[in-house]
PDB file of N, CA and C in Angstrom:
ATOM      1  N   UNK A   1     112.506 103.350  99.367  1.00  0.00           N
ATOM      2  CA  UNK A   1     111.973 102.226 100.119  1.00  0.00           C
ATOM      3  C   UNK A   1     113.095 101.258 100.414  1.00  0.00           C
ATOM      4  N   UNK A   2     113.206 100.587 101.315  1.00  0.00           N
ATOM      5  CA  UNK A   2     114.011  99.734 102.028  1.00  0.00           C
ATOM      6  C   UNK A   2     113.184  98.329 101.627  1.00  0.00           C
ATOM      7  N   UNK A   3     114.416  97.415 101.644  1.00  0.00           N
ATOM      8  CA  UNK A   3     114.178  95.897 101.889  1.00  0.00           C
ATOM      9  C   UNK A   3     114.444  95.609 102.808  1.00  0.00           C
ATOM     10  N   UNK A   4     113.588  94.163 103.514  1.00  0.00           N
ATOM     11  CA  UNK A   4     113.684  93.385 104.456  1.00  0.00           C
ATOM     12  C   UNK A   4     113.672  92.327 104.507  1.00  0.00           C
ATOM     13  N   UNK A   5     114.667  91.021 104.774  1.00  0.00           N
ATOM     14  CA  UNK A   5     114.989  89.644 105.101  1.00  0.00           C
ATOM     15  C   UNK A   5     114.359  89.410 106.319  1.00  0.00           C
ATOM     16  N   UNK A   6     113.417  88.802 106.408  1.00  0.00           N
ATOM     17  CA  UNK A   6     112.860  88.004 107.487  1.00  0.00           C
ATOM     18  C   UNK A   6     113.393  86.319 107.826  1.00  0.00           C
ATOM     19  N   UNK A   7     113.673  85.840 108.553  1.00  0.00           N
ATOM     20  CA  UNK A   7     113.904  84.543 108.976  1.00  0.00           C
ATOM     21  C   UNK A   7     113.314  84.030 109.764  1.00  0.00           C
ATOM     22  N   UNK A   8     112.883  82.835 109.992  1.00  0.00           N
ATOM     23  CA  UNK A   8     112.343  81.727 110.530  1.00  0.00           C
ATOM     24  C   UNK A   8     110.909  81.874 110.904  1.00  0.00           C
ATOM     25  N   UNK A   9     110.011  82.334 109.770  1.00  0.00           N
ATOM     26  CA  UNK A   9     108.914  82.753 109.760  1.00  0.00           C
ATOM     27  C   UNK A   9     107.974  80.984 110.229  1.00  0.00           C
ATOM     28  N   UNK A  10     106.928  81.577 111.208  1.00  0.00           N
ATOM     29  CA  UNK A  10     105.995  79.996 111.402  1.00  0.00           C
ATOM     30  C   UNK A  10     105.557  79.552 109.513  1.00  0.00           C
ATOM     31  N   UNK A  11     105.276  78.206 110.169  1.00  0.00           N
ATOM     32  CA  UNK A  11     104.825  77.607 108.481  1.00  0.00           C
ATOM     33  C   UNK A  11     103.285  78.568 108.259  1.00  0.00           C
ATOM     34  N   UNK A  12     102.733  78.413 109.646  1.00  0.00           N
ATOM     35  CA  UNK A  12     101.370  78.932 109.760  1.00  0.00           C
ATOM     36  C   UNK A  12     101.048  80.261 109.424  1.00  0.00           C
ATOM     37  N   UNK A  13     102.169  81.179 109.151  1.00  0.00           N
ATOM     38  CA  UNK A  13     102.017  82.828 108.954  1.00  0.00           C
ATOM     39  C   UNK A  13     102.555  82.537 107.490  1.00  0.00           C
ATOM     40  N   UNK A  14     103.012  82.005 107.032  1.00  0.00           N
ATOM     41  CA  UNK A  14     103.564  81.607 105.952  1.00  0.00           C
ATOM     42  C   UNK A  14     102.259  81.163 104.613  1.00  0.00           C
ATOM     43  N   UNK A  15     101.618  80.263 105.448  1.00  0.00           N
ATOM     44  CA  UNK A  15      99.883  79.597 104.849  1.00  0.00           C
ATOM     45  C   UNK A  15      99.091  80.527 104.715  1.00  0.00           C
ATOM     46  N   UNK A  16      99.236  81.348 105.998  1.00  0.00           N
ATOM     47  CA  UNK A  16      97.582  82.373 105.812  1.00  0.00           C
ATOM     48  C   UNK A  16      98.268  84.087 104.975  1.00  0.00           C
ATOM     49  N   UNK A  17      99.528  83.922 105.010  1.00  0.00           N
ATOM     50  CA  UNK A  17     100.079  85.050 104.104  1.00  0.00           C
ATOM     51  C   UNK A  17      99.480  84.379 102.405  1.00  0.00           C
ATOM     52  N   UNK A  18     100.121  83.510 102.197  1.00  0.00           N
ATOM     53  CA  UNK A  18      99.767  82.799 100.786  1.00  0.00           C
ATOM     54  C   UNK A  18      98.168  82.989 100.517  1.00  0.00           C
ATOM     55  N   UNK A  19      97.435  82.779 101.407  1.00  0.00           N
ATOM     56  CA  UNK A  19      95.986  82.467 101.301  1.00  0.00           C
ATOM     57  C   UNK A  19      95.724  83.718 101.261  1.00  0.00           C
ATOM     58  N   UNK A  20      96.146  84.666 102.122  1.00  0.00           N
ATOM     59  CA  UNK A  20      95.658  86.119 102.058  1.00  0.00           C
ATOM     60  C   UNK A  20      96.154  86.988 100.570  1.00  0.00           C
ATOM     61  N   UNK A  21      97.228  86.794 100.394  1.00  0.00           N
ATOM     62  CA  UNK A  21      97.794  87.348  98.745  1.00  0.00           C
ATOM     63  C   UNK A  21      96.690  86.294  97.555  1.00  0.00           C
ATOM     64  N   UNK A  22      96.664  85.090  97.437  1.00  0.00           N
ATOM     65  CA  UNK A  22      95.541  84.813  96.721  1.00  0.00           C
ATOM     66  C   UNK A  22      94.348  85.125  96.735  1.00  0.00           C
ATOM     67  N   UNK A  23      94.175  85.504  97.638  1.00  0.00           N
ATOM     68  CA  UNK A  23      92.120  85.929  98.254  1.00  0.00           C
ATOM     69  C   UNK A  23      91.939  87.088  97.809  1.00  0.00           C
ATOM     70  N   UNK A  24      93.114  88.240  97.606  1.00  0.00           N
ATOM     71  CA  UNK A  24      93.319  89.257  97.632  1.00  0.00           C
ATOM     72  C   UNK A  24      93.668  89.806  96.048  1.00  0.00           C
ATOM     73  N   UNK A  25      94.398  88.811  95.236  1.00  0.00           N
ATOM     74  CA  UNK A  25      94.823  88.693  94.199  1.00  0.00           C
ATOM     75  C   UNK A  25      95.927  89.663  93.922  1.00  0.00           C
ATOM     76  N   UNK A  26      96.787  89.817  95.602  1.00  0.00           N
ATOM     77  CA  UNK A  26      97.718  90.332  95.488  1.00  0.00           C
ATOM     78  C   UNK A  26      99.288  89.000  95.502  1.00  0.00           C
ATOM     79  N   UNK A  27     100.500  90.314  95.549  1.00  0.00           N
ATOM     80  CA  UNK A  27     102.052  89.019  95.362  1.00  0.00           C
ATOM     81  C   UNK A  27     101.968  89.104  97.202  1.00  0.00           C
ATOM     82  N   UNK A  28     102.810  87.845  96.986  1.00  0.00           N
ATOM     83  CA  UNK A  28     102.632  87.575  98.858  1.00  0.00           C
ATOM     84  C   UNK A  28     103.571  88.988  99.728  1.00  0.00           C
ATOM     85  N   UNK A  29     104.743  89.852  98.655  1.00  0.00           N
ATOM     86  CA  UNK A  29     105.495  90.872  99.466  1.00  0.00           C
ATOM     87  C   UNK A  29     104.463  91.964  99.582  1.00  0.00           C
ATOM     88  N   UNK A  30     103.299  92.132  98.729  1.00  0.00           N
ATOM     89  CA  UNK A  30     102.452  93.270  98.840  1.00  0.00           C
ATOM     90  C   UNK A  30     101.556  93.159 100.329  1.00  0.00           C
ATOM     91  N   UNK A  31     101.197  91.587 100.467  1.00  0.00           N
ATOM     92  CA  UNK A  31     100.426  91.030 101.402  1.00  0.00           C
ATOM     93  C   UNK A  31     101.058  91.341 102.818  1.00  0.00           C
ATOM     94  N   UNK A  32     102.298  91.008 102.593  1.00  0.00           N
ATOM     95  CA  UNK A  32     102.901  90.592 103.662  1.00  0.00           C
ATOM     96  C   UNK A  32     103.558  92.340 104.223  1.00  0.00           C
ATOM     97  N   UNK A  33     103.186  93.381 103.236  1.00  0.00           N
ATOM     98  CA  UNK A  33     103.374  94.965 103.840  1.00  0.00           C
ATOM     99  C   UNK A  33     102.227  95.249 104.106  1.00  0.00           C
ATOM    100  N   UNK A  34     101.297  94.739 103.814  1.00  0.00           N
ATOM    101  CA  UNK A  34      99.823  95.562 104.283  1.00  0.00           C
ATOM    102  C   UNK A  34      99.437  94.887 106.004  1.00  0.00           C
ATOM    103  N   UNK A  35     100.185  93.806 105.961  1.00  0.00           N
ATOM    104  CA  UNK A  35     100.030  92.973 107.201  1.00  0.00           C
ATOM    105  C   UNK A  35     100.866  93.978 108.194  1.00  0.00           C
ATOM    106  N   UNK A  36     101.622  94.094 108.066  1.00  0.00           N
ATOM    107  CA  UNK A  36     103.340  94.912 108.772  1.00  0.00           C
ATOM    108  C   UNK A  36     102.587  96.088 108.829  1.00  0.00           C
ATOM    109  N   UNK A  37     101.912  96.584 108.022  1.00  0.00           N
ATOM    110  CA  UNK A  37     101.388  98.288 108.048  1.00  0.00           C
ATOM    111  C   UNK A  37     100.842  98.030 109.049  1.00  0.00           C
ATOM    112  N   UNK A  38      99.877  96.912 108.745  1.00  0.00           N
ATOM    113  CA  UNK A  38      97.927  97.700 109.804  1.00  0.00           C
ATOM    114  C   UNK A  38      98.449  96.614 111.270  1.00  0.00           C
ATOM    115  N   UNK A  39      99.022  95.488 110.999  1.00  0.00           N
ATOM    116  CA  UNK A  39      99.556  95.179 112.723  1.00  0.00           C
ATOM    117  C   UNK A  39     100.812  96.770 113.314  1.00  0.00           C
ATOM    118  N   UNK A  40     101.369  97.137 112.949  1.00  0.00           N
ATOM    119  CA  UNK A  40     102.268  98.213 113.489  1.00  0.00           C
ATOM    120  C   UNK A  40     101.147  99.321 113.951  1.00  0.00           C
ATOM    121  N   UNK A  41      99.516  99.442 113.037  1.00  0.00           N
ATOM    122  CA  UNK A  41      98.912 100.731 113.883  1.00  0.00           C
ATOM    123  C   UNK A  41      99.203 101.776 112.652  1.00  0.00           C
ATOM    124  N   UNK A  42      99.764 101.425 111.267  1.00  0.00           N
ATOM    125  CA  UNK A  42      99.965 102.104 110.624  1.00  0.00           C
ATOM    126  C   UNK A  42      98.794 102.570 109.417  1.00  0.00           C
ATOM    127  N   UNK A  43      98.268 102.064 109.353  1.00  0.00           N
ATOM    128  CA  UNK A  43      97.255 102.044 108.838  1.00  0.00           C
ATOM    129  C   UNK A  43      96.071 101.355 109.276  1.00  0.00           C
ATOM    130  N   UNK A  44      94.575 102.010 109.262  1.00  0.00           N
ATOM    131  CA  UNK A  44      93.295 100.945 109.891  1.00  0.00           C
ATOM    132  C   UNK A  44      93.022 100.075 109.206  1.00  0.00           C
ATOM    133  N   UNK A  45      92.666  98.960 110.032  1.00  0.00           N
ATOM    134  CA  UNK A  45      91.529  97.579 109.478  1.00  0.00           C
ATOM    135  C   UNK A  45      90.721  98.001 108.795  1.00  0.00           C
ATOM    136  N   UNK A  46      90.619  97.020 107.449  1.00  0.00           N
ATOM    137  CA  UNK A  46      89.154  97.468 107.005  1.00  0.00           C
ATOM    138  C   UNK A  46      87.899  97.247 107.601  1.00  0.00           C
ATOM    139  N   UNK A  47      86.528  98.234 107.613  1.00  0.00           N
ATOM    140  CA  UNK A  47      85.681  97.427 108.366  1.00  0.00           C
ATOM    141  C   UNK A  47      85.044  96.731 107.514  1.00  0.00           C
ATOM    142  N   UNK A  48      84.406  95.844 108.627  1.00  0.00           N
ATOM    143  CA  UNK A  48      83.832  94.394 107.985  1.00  0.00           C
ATOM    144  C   UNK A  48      82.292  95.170 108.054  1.00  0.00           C
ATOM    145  N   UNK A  49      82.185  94.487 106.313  1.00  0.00           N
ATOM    146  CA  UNK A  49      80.635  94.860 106.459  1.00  0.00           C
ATOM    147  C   UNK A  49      79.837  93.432 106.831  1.00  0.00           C
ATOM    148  N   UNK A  50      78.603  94.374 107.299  1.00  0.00           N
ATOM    149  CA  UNK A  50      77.458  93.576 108.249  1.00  0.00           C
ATOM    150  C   UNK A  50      76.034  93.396 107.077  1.00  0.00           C
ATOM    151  N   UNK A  51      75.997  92.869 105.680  1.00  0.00           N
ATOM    152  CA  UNK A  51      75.493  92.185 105.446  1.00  0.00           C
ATOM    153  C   UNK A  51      75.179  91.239 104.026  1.00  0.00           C
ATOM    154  N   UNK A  52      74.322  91.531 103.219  1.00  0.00           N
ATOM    155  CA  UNK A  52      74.581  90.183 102.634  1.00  0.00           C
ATOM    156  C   UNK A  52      74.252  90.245 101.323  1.00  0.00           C
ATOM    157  N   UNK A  53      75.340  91.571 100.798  1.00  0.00           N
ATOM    158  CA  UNK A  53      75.573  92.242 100.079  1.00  0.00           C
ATOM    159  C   UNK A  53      76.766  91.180  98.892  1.00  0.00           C
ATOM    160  N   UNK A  54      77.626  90.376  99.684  1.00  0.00           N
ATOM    161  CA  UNK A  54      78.538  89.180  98.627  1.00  0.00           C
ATOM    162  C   UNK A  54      77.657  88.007  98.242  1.00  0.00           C
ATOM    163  N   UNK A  55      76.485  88.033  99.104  1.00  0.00           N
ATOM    164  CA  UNK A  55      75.674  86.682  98.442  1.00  0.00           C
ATOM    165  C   UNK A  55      74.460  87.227  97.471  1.00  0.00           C
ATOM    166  N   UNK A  56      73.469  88.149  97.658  1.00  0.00           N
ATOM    167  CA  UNK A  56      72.605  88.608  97.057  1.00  0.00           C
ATOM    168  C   UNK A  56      73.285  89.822  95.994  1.00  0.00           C
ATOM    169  N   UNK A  57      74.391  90.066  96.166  1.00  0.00           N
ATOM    170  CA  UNK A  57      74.818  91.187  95.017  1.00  0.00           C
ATOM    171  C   UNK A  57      73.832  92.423  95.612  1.00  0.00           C
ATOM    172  N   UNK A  58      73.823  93.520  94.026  1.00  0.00           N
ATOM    173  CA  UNK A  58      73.280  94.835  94.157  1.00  0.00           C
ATOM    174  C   UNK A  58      71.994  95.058  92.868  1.00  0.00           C
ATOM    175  N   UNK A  59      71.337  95.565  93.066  1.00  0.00           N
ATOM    176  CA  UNK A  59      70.171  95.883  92.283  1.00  0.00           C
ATOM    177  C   UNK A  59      70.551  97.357  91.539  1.00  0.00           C
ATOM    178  N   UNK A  60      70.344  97.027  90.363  1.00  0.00           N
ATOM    179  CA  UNK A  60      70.321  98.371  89.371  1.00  0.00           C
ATOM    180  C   UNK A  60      69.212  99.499  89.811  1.00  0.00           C
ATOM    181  N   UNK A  61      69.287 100.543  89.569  1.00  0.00           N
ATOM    182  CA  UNK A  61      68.191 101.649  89.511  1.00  0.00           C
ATOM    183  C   UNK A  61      66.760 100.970  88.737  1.00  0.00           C
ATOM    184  N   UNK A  62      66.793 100.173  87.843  1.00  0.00           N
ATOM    185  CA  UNK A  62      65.767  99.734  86.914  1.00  0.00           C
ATOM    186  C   UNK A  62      64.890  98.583  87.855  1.00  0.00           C
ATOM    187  N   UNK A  63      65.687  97.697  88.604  1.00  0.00           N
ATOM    188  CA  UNK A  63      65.430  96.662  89.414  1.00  0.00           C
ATOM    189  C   UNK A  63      64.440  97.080  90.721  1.00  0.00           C
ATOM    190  N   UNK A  64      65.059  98.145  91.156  1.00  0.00           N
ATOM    191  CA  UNK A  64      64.910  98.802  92.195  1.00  0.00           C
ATOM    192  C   UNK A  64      63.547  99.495  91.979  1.00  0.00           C
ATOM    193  N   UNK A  65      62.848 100.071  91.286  1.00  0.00           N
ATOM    194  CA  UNK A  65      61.955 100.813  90.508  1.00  0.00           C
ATOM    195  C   UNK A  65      61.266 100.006  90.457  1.00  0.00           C
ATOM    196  N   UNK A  66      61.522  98.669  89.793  1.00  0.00           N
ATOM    197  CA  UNK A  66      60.610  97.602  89.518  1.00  0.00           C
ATOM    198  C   UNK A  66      59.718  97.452  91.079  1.00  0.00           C
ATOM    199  N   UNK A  67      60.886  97.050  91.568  1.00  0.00           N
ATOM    200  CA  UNK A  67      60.525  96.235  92.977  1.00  0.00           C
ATOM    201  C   UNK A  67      59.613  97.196  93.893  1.00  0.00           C
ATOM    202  N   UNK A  68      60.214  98.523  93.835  1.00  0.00           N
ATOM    203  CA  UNK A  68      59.029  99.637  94.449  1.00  0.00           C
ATOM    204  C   UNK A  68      57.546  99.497  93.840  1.00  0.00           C
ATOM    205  N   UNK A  69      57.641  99.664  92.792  1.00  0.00           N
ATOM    206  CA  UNK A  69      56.278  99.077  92.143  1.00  0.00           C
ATOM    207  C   UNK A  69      55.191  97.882  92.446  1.00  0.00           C
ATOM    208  N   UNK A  70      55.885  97.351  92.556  1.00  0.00           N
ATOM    209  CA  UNK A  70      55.269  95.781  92.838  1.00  0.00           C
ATOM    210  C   UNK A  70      55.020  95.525  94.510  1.00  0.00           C
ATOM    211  N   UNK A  71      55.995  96.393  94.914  1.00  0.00           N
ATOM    212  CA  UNK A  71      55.252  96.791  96.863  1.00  0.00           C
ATOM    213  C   UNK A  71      54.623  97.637  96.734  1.00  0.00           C
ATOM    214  N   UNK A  72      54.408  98.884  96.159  1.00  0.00           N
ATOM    215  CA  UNK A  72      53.559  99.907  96.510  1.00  0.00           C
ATOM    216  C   UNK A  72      52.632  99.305  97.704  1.00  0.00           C
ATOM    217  N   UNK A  73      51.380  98.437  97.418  1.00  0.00           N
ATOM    218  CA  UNK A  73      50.582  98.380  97.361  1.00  0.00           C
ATOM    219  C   UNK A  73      50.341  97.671  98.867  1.00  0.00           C
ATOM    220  N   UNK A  74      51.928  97.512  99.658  1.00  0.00           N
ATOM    221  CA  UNK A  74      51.924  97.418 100.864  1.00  0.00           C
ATOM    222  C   UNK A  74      51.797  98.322 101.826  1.00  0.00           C
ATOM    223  N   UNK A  75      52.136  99.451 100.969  1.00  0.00           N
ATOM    224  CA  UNK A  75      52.616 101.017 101.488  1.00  0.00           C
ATOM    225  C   UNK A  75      51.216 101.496 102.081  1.00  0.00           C
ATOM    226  N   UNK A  76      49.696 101.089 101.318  1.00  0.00           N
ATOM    227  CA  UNK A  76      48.800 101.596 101.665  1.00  0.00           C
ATOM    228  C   UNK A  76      48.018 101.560 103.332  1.00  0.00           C
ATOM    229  N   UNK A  77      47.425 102.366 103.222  1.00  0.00           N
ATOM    230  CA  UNK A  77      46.643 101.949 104.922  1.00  0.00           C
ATOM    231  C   UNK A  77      45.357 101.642 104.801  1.00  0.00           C
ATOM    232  N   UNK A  78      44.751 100.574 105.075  1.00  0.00           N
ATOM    233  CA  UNK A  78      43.438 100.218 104.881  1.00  0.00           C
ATOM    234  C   UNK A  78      42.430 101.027 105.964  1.00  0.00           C
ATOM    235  N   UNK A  79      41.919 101.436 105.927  1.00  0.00           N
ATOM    236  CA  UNK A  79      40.704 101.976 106.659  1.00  0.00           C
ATOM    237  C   UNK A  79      39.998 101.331 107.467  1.00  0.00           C
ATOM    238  N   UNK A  80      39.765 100.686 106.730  1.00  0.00           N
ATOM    239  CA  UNK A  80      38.536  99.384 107.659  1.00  0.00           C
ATOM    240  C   UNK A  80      39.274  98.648 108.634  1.00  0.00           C
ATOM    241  N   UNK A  81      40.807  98.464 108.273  1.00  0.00           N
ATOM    242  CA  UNK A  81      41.617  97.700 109.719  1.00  0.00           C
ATOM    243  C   UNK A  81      41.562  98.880 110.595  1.00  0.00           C
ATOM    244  N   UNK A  82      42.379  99.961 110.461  1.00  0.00           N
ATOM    245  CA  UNK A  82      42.918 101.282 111.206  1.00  0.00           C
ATOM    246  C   UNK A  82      42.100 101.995 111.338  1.00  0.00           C
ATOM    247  N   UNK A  83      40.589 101.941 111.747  1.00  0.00           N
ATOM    248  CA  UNK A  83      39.988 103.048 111.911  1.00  0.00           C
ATOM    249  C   UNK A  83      39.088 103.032 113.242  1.00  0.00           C
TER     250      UNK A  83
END
């Protein structure tokens, strides 16, 4: 592997490198190759997931079971509406 000296980097690529290696809980040279990779085309973007899976978290198998249970009872078809 090769090293590289960069000079007169913006303050602003400089901020969101820092912010991106902390967010990431990576060192800013790890940050600052994954940046160089996936802008060069060298590797893909991650995709962004579409929902709301970082605020509500994930449900165990036990949770999940529960919760089927306790809807069942939506699942049914009434007769007297649908007939």
């Amino acid at each position: 592997m090769s090293q590289l000296t960069i000079r007169k980097i913006p303050d602003e690529v400089v901020k969101q490198l820092k912010q991106t290696a902390r967010h990431r809980g990576h060192s800013m040279n790890s940050a600052a190759v994954e940046a160089l990779t996936r802008g060069l085309g060298l590797a893909p973007f991650p995709r962004r997931r579409r929902d709301l899976s970082a605020f509500a978290g994930g449900w165990s198998a036990q949770e999940l079971e529960k919760f089927r249970r306790a809807t069942a009872v939506f699942e049914a078809i009434d007769p007297e509406v649908w007939s």
